[in-house]
C-alpha atoms as a PDB file:
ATOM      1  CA  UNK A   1       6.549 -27.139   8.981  1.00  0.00           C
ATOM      2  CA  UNK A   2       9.874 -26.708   7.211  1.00  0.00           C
ATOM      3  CA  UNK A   3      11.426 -23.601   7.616  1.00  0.00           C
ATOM      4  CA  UNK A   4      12.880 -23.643   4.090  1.00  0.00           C
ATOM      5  CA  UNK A   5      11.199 -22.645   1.011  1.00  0.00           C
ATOM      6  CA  UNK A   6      11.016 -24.755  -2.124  1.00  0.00           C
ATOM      7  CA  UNK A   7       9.215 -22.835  -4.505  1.00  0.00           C
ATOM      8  CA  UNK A   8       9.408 -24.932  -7.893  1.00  0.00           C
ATOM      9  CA  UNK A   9      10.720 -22.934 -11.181  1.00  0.00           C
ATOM     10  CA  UNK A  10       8.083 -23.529 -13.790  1.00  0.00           C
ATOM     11  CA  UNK A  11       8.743 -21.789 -17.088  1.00  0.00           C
ATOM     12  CA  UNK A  12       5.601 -22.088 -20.111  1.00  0.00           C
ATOM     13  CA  UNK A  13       5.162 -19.930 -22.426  1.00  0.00           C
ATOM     14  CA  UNK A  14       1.659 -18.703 -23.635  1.00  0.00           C
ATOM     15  CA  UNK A  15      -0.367 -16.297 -25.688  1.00  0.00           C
ATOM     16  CA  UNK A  16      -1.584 -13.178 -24.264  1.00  0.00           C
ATOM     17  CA  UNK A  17      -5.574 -13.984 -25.239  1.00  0.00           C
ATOM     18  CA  UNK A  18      -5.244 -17.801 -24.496  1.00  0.00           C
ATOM     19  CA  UNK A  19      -3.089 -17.702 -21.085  1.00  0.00           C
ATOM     20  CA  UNK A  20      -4.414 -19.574 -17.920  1.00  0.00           C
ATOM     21  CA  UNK A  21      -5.653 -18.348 -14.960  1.00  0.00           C
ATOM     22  CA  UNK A  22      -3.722 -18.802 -11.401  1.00  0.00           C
ATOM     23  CA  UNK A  23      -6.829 -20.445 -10.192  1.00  0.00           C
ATOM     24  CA  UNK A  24      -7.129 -22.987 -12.886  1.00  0.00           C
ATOM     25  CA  UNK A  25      -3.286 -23.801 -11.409  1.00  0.00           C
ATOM     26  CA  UNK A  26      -4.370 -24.333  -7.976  1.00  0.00           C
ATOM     27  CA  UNK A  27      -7.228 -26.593  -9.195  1.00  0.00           C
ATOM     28  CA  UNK A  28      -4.673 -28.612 -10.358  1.00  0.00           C
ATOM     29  CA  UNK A  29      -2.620 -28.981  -7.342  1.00  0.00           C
ATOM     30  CA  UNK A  30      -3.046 -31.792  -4.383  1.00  0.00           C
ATOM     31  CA  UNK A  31      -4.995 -30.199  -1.082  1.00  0.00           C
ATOM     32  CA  UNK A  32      -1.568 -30.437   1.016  1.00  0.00           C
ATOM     33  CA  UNK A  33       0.483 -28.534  -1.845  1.00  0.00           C
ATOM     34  CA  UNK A  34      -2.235 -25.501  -1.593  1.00  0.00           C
ATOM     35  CA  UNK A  35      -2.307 -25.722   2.127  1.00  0.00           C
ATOM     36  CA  UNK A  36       1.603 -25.374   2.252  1.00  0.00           C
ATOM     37  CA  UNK A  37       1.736 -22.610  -0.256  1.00  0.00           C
ATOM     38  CA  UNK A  38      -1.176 -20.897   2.076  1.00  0.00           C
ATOM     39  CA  UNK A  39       0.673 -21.187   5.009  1.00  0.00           C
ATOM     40  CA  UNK A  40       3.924 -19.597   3.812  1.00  0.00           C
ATOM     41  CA  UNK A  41       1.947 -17.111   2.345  1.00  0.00           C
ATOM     42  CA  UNK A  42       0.452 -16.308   5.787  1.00  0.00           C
ATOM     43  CA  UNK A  43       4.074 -16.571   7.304  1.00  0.00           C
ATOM     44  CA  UNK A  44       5.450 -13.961   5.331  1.00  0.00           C
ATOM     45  CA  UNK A  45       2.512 -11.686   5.649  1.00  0.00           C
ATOM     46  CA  UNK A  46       2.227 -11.692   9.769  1.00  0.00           C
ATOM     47  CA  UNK A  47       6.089 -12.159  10.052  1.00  0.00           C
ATOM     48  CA  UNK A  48       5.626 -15.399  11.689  1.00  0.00           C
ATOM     49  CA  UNK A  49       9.895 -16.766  11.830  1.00  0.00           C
ATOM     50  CA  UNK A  50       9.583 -18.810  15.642  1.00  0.00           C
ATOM     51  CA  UNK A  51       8.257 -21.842  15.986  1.00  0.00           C
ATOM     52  CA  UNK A  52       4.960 -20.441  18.386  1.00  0.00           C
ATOM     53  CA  UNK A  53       1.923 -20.970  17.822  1.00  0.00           C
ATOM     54  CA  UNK A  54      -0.512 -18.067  16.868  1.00  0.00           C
ATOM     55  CA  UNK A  55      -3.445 -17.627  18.034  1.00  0.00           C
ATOM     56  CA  UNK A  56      -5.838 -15.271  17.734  1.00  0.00           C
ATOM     57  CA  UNK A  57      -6.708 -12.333  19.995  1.00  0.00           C
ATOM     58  CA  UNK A  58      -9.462 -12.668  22.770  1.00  0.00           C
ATOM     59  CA  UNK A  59     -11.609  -9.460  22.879  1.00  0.00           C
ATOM     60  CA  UNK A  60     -12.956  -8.673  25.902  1.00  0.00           C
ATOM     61  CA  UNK A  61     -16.021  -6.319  26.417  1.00  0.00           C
ATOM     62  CA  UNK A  62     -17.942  -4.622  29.700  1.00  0.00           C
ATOM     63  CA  UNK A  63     -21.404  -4.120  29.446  1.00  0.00           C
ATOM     64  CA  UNK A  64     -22.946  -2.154  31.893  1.00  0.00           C
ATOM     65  CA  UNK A  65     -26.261  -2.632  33.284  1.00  0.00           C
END
């Protein structure tokens, strides 16, 4: 993915009663264009900057018997 961001600027202006929901937005918007925005979302929440992949953790448990 590219490492740069390109968040659009999008200025509209609206009515307090009559303004749209974010989710009517993203109902708009192409599959890929939500999966990008996801993803850098995701990115900026676990910190992910290098190029590995994550993964996720393998949990391991003993069970006596």
């Amino acid at each position: 993915m590219d490492s740069t961001r390109s968040i659009e600027t999008v200025y509209r202006k609206f009515d307090m009663d009559r303004q749209p929901t974010d989710f009517a937005y993203w109902q708009t918007q192409p599959y890929e264009k939500r999966l990008t925005a996801l993803e850098e979302i995701r990115r900026e929440y676990h910190g992910g900057t290098d190029d590995s992949e994550q993964r996720l953790q393998r949990i391991y448990r003993i069970i006596k018997r």
